[in-house]
N, C-alpha and C. Protein backbone atom coordinates (compact mmCIF):
# COMPACT_ATOMS: atom_id res chain seq x y z
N UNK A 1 -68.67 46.11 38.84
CA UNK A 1 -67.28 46.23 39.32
C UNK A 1 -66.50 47.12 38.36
N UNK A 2 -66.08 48.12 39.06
CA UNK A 2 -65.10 48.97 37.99
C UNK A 2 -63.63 48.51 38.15
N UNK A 3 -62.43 49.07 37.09
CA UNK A 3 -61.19 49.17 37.13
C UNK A 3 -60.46 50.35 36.71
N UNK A 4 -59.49 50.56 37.18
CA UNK A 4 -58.95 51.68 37.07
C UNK A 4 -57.43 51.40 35.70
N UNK A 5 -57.28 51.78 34.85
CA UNK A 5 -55.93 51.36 34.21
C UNK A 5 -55.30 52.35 33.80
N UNK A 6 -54.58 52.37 34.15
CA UNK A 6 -53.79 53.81 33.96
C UNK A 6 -52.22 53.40 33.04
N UNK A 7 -52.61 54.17 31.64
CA UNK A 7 -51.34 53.41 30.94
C UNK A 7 -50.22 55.00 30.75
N UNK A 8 -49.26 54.67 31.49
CA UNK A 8 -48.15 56.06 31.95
C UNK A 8 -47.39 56.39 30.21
N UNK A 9 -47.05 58.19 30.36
CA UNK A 9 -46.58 58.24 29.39
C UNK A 9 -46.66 59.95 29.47
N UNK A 10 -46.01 60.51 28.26
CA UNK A 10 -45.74 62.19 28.44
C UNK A 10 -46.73 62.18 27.42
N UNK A 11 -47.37 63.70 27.45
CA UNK A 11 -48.55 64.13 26.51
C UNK A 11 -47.79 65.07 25.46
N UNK A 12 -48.28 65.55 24.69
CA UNK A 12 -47.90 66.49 23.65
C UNK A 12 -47.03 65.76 22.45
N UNK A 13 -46.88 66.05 20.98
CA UNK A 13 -46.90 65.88 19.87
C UNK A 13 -45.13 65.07 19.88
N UNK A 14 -44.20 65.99 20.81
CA UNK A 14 -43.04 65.26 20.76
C UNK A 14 -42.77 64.41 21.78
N UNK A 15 -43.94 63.65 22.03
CA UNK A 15 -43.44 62.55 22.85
C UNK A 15 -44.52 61.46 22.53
N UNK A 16 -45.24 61.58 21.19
CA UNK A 16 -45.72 60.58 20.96
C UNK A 16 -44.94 59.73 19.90
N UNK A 17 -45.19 58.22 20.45
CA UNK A 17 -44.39 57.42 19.89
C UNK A 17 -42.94 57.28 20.11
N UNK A 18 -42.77 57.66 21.68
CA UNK A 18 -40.98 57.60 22.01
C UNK A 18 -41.61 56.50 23.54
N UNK A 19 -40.39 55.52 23.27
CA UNK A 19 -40.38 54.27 24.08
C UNK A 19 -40.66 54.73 25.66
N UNK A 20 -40.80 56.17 26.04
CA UNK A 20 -41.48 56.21 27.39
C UNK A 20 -43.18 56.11 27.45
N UNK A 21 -43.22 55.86 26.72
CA UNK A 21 -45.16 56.04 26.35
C UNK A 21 -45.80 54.93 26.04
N UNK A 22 -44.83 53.72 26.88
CA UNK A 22 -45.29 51.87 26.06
C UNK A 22 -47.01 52.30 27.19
N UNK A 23 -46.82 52.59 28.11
CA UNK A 23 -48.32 53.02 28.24
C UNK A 23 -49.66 53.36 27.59
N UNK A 24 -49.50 54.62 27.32
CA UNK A 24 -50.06 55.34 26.41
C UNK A 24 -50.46 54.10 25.40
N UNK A 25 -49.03 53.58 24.25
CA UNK A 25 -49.61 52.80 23.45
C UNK A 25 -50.08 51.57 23.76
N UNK A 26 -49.95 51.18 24.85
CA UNK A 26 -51.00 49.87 24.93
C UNK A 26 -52.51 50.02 25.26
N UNK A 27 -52.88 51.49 25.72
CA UNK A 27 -54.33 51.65 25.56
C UNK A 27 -54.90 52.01 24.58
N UNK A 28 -54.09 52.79 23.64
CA UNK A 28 -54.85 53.15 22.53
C UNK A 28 -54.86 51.58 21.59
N UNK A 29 -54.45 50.78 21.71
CA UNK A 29 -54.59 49.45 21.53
C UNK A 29 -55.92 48.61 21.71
N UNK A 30 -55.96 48.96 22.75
CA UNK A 30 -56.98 48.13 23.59
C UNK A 30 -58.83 48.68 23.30
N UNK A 31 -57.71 50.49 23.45
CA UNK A 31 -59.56 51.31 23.26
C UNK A 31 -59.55 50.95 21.28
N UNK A 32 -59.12 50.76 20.56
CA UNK A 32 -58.93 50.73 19.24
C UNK A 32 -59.51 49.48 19.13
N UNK A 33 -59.44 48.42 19.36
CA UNK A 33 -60.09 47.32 19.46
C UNK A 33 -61.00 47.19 20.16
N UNK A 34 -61.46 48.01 21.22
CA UNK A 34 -62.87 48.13 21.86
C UNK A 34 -63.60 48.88 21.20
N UNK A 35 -63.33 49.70 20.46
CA UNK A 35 -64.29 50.99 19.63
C UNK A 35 -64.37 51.73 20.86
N UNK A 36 -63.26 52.20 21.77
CA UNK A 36 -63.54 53.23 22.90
C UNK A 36 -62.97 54.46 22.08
N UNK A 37 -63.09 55.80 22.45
CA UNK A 37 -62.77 56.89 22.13
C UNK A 37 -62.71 57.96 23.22
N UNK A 38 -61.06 57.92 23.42
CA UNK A 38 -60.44 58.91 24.95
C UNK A 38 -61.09 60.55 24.34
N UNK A 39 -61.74 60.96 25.59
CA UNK A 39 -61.59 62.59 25.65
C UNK A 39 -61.30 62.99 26.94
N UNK A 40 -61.01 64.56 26.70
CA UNK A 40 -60.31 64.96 27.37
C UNK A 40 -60.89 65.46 28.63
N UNK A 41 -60.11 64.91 29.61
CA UNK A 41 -60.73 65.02 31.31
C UNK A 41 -60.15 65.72 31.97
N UNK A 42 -60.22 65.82 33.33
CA UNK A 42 -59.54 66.65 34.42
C UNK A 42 -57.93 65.26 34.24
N UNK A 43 -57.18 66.08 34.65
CA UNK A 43 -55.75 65.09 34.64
C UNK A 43 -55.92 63.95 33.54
N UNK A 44 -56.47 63.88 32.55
CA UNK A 44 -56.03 62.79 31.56
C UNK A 44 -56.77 62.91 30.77
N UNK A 45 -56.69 61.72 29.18
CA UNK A 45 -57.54 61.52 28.43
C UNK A 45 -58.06 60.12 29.38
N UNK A 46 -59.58 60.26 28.81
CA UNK A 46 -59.83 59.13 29.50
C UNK A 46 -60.99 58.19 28.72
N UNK A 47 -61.42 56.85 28.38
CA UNK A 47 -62.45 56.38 28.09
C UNK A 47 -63.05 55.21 28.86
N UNK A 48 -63.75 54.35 28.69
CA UNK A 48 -64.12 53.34 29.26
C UNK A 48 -64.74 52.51 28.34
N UNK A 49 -64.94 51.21 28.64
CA UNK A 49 -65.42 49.72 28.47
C UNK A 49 -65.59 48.73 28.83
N UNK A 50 -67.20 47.88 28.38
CA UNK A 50 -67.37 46.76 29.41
C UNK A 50 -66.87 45.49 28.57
N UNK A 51 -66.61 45.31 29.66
CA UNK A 51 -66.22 43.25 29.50
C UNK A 51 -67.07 42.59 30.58
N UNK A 52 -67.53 41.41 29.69
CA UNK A 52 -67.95 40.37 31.26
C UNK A 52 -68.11 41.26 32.52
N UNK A 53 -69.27 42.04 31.87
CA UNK A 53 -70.36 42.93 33.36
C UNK A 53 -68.94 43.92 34.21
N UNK A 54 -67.89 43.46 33.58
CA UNK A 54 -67.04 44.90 34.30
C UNK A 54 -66.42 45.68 33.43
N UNK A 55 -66.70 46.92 34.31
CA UNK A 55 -66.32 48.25 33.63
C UNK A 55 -64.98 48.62 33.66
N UNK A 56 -63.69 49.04 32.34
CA UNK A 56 -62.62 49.39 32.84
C UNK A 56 -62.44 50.86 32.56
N UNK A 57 -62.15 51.49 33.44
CA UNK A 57 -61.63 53.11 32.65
C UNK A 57 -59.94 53.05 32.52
N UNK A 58 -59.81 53.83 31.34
CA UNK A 58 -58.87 53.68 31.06
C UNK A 58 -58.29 54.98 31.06
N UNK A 59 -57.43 55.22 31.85
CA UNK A 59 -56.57 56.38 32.15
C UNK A 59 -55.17 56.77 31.37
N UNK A 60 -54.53 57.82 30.35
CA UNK A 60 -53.67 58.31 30.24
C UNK A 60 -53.45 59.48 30.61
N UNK A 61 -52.66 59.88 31.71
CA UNK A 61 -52.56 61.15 32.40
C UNK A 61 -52.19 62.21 31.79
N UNK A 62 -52.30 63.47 31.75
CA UNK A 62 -51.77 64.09 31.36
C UNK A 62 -51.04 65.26 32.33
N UNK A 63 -50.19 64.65 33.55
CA UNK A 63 -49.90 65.41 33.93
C UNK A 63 -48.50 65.12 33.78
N UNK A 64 -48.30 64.68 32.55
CA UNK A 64 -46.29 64.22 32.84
C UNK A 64 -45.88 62.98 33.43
N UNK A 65 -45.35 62.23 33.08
CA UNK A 65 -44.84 60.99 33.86
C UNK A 65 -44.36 61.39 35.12
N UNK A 66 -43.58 61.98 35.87
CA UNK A 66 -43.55 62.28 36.86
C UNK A 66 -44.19 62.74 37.85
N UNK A 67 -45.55 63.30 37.64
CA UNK A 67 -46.70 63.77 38.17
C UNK A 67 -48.02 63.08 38.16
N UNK A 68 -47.31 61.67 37.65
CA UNK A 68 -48.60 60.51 37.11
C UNK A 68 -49.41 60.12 38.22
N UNK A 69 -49.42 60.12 39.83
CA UNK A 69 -49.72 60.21 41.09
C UNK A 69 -51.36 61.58 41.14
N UNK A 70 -50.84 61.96 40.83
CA UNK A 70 -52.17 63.08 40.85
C UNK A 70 -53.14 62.75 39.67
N UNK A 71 -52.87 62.00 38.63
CA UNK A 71 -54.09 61.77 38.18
C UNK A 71 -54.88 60.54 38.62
N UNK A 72 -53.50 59.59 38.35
CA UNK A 72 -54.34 58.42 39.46
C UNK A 72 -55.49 58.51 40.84
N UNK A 73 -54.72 59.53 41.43
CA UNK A 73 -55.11 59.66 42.65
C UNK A 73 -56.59 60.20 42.37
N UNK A 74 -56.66 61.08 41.92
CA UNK A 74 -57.68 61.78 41.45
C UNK A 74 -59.52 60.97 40.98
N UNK A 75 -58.46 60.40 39.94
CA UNK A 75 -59.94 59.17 39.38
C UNK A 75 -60.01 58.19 40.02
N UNK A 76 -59.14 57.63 40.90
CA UNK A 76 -59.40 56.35 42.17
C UNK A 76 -60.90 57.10 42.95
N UNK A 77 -60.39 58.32 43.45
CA UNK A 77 -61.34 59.05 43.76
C UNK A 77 -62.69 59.52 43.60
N UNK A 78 -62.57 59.76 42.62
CA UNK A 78 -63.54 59.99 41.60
C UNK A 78 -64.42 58.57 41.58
N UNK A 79 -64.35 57.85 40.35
CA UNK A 79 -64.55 56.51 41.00
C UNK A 79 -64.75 55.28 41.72
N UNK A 80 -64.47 56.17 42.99
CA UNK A 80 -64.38 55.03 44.13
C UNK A 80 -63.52 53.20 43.88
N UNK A 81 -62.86 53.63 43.34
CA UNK A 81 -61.73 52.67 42.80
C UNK A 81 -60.90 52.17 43.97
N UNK A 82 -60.90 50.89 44.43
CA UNK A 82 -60.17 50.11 45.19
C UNK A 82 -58.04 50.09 44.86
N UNK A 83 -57.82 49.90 45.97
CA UNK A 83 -56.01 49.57 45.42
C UNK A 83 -56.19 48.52 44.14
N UNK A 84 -57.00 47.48 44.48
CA UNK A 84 -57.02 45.95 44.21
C UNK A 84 -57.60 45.94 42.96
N UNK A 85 -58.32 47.17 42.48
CA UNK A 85 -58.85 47.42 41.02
C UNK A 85 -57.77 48.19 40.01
N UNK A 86 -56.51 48.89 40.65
CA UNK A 86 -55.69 49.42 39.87
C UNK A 86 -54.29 48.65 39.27
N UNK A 87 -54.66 49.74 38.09
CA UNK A 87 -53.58 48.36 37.18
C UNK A 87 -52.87 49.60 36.49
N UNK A 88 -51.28 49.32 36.52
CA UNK A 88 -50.65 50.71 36.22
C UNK A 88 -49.73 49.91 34.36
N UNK A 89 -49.96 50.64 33.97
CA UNK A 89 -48.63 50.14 32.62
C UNK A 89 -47.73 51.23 32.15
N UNK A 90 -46.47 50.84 32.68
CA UNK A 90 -44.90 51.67 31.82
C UNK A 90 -44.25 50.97 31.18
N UNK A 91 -43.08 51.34 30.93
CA UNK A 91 -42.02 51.21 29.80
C UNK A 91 -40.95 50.50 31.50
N UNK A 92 -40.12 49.55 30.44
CA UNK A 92 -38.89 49.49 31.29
C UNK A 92 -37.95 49.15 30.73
N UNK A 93 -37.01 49.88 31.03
CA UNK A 93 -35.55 49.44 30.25
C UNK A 93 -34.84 47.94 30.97
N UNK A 94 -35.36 47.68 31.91
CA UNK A 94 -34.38 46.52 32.36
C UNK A 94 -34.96 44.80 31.64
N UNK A 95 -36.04 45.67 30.53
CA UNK A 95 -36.78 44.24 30.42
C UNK A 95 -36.16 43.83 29.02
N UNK A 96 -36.23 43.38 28.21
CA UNK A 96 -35.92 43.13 27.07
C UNK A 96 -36.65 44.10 25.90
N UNK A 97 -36.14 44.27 24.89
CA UNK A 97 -37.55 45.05 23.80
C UNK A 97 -38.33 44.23 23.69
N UNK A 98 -39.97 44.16 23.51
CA UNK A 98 -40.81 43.37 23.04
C UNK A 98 -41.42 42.56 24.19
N UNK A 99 -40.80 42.63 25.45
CA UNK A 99 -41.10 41.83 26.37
C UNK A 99 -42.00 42.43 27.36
N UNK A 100 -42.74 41.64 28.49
CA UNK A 100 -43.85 42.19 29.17
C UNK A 100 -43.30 41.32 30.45
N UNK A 101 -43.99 42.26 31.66
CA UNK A 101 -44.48 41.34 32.89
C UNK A 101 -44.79 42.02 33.87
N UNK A 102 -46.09 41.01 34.67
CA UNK A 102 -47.22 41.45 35.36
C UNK A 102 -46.21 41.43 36.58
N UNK A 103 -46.46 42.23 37.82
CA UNK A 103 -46.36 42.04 39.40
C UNK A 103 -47.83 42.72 40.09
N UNK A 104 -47.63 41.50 41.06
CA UNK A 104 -49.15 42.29 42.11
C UNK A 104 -48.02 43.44 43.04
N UNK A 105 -47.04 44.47 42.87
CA UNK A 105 -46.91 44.85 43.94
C UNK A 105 -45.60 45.28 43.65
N UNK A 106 -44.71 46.11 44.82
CA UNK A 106 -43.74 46.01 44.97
C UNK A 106 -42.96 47.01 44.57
N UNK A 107 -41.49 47.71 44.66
CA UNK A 107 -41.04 48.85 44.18
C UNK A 107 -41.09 49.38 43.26
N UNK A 108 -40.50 50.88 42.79
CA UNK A 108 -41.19 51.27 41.16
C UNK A 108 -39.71 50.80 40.83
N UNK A 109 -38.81 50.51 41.22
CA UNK A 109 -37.44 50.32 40.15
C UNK A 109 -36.89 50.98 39.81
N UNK A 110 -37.21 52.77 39.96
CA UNK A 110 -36.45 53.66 39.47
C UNK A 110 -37.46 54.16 38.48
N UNK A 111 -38.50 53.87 38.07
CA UNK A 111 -39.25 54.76 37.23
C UNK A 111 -40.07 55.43 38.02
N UNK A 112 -39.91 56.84 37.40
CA UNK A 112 -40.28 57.84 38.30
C UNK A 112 -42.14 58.15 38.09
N UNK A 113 -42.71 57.46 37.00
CA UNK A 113 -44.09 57.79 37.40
C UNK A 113 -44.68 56.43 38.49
N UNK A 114 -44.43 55.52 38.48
CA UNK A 114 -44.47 54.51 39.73
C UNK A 114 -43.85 55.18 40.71
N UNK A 115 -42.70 55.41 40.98
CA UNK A 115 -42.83 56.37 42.29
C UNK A 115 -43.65 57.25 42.92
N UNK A 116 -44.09 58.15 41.55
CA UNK A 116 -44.84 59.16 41.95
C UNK A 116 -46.42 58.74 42.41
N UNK A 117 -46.35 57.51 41.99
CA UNK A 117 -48.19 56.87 42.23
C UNK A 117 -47.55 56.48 43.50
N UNK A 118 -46.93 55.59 43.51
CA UNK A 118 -46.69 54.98 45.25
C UNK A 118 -46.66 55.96 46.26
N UNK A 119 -45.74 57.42 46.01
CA UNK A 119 -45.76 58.28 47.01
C UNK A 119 -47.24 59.16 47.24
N UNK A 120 -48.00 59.20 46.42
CA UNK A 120 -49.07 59.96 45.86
C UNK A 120 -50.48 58.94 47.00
N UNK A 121 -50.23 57.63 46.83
CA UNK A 121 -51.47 56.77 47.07
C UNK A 121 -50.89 55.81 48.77
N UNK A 122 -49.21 56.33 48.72
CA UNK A 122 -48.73 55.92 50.14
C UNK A 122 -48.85 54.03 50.20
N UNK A 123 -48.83 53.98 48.96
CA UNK A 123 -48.77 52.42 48.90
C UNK A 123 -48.09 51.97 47.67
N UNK A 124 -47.27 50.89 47.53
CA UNK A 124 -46.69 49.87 46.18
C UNK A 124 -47.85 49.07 46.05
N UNK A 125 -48.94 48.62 46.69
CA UNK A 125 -49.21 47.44 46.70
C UNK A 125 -50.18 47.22 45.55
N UNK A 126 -50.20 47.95 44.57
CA UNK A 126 -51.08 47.95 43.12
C UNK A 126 -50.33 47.36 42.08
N UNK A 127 -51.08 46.23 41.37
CA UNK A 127 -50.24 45.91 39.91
C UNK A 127 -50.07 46.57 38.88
N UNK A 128 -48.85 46.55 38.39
CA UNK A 128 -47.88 46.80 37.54
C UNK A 128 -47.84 45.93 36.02
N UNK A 129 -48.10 46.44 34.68
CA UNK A 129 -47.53 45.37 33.84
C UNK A 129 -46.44 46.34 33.45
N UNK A 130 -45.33 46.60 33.69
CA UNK A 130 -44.03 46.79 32.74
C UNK A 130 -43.50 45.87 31.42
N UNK A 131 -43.41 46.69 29.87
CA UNK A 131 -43.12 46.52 28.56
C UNK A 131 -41.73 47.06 28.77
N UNK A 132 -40.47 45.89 28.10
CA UNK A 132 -39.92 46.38 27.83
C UNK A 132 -39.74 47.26 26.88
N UNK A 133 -38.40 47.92 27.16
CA UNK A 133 -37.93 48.62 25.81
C UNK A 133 -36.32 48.42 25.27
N UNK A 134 -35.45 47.69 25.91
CA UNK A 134 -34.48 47.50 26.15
C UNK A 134 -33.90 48.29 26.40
N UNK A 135 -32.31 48.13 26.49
CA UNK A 135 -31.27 49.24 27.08
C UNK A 135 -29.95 49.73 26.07
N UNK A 136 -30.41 49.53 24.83
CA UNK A 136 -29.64 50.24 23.87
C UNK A 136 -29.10 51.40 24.06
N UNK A 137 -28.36 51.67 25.01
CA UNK A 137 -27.97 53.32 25.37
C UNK A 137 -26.25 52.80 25.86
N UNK A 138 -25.70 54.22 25.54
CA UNK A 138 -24.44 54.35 26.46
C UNK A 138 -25.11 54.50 27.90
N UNK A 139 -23.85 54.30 28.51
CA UNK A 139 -23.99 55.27 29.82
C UNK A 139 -23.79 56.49 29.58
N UNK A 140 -25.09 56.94 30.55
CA UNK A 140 -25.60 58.80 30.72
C UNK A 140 -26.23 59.24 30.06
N UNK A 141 -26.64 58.21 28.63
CA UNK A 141 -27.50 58.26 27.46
C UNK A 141 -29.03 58.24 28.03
N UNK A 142 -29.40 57.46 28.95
CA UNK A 142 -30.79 56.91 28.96
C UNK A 142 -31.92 57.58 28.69
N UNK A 143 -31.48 58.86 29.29
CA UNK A 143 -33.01 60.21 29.23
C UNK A 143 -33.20 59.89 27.93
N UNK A 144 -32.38 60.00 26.93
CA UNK A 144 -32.23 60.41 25.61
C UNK A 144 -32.82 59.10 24.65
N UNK A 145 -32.88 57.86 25.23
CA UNK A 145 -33.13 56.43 24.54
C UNK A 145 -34.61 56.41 25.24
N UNK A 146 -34.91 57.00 26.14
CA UNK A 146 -35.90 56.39 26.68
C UNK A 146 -37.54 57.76 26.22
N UNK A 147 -36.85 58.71 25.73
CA UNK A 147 -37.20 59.70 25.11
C UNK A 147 -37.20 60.10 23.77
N UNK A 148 -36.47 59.31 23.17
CA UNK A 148 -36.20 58.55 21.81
C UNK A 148 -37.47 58.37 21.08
N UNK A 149 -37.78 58.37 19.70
CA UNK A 149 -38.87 57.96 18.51
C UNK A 149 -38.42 56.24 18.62
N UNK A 150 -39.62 55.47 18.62
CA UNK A 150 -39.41 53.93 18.53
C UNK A 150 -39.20 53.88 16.97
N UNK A 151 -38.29 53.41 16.62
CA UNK A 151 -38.39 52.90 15.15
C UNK A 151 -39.00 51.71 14.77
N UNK A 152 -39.68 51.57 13.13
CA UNK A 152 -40.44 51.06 12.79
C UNK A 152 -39.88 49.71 13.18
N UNK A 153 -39.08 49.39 13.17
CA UNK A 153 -38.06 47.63 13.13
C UNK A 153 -38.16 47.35 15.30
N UNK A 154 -38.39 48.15 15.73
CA UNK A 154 -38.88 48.27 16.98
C UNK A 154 -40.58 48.14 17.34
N UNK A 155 -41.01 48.55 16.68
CA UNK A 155 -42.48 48.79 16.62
C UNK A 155 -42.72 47.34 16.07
N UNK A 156 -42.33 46.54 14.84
CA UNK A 156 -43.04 45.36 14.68
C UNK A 156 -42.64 44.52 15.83
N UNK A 157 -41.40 44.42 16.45
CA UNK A 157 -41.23 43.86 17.74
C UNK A 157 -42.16 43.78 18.80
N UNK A 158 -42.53 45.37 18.54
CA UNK A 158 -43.04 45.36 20.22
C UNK A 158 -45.16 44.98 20.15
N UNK A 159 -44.67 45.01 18.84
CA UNK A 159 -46.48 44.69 18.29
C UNK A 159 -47.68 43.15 19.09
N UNK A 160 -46.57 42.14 19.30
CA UNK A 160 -47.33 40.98 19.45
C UNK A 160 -47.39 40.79 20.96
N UNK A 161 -46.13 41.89 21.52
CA UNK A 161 -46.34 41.91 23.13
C UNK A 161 -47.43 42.85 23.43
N UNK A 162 -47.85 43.81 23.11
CA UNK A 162 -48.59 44.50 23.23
C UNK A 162 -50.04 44.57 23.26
N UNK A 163 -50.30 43.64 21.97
CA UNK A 163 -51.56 43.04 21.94
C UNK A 163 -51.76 42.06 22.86
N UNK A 164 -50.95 41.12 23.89
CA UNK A 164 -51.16 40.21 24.53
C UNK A 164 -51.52 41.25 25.76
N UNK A 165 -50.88 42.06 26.08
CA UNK A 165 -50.61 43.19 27.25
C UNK A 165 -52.63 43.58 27.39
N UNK A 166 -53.13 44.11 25.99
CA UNK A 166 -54.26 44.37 26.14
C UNK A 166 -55.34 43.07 26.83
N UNK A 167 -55.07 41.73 26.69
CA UNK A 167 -55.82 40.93 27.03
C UNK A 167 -55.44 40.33 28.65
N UNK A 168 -53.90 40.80 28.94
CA UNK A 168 -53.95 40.87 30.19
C UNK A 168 -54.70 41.87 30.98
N UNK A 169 -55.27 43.18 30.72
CA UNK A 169 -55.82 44.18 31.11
C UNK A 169 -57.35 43.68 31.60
N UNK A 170 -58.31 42.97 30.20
CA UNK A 170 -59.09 42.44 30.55
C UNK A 170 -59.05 41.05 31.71
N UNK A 171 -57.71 40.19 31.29
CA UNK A 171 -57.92 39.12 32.28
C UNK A 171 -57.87 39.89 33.70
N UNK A 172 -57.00 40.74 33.92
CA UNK A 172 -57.27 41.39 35.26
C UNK A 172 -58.48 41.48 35.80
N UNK A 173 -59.05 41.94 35.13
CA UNK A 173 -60.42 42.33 35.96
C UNK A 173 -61.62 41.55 35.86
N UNK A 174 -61.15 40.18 35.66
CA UNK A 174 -62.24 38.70 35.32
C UNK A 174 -61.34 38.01 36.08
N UNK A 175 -60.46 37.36 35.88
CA UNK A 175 -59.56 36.23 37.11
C UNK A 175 -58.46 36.94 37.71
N UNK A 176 -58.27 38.30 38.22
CA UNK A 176 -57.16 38.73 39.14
C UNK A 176 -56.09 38.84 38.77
N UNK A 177 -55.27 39.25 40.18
CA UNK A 177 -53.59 39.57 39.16
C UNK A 177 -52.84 38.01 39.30
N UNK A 178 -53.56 37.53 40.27
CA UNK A 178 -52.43 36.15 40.07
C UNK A 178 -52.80 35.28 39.65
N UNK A 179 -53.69 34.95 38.93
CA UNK A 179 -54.03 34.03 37.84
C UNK A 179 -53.68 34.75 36.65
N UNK A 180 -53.90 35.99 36.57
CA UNK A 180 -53.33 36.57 34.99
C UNK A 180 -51.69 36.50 35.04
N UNK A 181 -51.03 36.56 35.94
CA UNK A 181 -49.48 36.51 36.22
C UNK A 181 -49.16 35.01 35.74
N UNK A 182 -49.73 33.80 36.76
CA UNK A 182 -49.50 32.56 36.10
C UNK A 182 -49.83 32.24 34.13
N UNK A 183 -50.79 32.89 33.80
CA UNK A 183 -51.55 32.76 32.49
C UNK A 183 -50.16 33.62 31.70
N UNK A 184 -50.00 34.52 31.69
CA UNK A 184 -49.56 35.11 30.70
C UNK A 184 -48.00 35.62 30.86
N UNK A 185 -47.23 35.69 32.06
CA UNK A 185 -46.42 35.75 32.45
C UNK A 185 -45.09 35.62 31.64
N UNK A 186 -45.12 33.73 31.37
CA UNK A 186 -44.33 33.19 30.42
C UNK A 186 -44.28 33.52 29.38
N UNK A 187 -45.12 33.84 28.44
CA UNK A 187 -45.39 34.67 27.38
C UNK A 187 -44.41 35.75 27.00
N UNK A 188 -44.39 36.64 28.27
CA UNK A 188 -43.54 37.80 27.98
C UNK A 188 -42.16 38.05 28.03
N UNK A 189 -41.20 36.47 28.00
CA UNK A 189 -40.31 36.29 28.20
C UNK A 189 -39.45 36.13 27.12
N UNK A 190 -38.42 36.97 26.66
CA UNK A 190 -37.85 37.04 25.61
C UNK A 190 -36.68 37.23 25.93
N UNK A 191 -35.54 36.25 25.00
CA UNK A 191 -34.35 35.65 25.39
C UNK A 191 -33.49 36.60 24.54
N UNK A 192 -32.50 37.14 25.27
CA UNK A 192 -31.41 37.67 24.28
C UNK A 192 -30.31 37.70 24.88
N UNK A 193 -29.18 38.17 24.05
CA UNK A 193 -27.90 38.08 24.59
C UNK A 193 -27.73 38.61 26.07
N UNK A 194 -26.64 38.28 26.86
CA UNK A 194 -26.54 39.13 28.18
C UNK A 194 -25.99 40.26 27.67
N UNK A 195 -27.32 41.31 28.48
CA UNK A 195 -26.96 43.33 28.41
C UNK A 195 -26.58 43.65 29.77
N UNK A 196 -25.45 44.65 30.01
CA UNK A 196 -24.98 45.12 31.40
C UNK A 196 -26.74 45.57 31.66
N UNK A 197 -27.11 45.22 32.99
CA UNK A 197 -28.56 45.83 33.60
C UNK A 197 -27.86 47.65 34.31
N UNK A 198 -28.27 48.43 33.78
CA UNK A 198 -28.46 50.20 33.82
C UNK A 198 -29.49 50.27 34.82
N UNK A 199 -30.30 49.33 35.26
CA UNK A 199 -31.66 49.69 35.88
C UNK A 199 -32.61 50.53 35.04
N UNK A 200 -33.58 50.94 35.71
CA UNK A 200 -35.06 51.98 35.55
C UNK A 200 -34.39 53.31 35.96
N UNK A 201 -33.52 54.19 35.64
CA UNK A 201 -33.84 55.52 36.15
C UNK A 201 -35.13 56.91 36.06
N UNK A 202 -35.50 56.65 34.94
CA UNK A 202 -36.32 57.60 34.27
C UNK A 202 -37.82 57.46 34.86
């Protein structure tokens, strides 16, 4: 049984390590603790690893967050990869910093590389884990926060969600999205003051 995981994010030197790339860094997480090592593919870096007799590839696109639809599309293809095997991970501002959560489904919220997979594959109906990043921005700021360098006092935050994020990846593809949703769900729930909600634009 294969899986498809596709962790969203912009490529090139100034956009590594800025809070649109919680993607990106939760695979190099995951392949870092697998001993996987991404090279470079048609539309992405890409590696793979087995768990419990299933195989996951692990996708970071490189066609731009907004163009994240064509790589997906591409290695579903490639692969012969089911809806029901794809597992997408972004950044979201409406979540808290440090915080996580799974959906089997459902709109992108305003982030534009989930759009671009939904319009690309003509379906929502693939799970989602969205990391927050919070919404520390003025208004009209967001491009700019969400494109932003994570600082280090951010980074130990977002460290213990992240590593849980990687073991939801594997529970996916051993007990499903809705037993990993019940399992780990609560987990990613982190309490803070009330923030005006800006939504997902980016």
């Amino acid at each position: 049984m294969k899986y498809l995981i596709a962790g969203l994010g912009n490529i090139g030197e100034e956009y590594k390590d800025t809070r649109h790339n919680m993607g990106f860094m939760a695979l190099d997480a995951l392949a870092s603790a697998s001993n996987a090592v991404f090279a470079d593919m048609r539309y992405g870096l890409l590696t793979t690893f087995r768990f419990r007799s299933r195989t996951f590839i692990l996708l970071k696109p490189s066609t731009y967050m907004n163009l994240s639809g064509n790589a997906v599309s591409y290695w579903m293809k490639k692969e012969n990869i089911p809806m029901e095997n794809l597992l997408v991970i972004v950044d979201d501002v409406a979540l808290p910093l440090g915080s996580f959560r799974m959906r089997a489904g459902g709109s992108p919220g305003g982030h534009n590389g989930l759009s671009h997979i939904s319009s690309v594959l003509g379906s929502d109906s693939y799970a989602r884990i969205r990391i927050g990043i919070g919404n520390s921005f003025n208004p009209g700021s967001q491009s700019g926060y969400v494109l932003g360098k994570i600082t280090p006092a951010e980074k130990e935050i977002l460290a213990p969600g992240i590593e849980i994020v990687t073991e939801m990846i594997k529970s996916f593809g051993t007990i499903g999205t809705e037993l990993t949703m019940t399992k780990y769900n609560s987990l990613g729930k982190i309490s803070t003051p009330d923030e005006p909600d800006r939504g997902n634009k980016d």
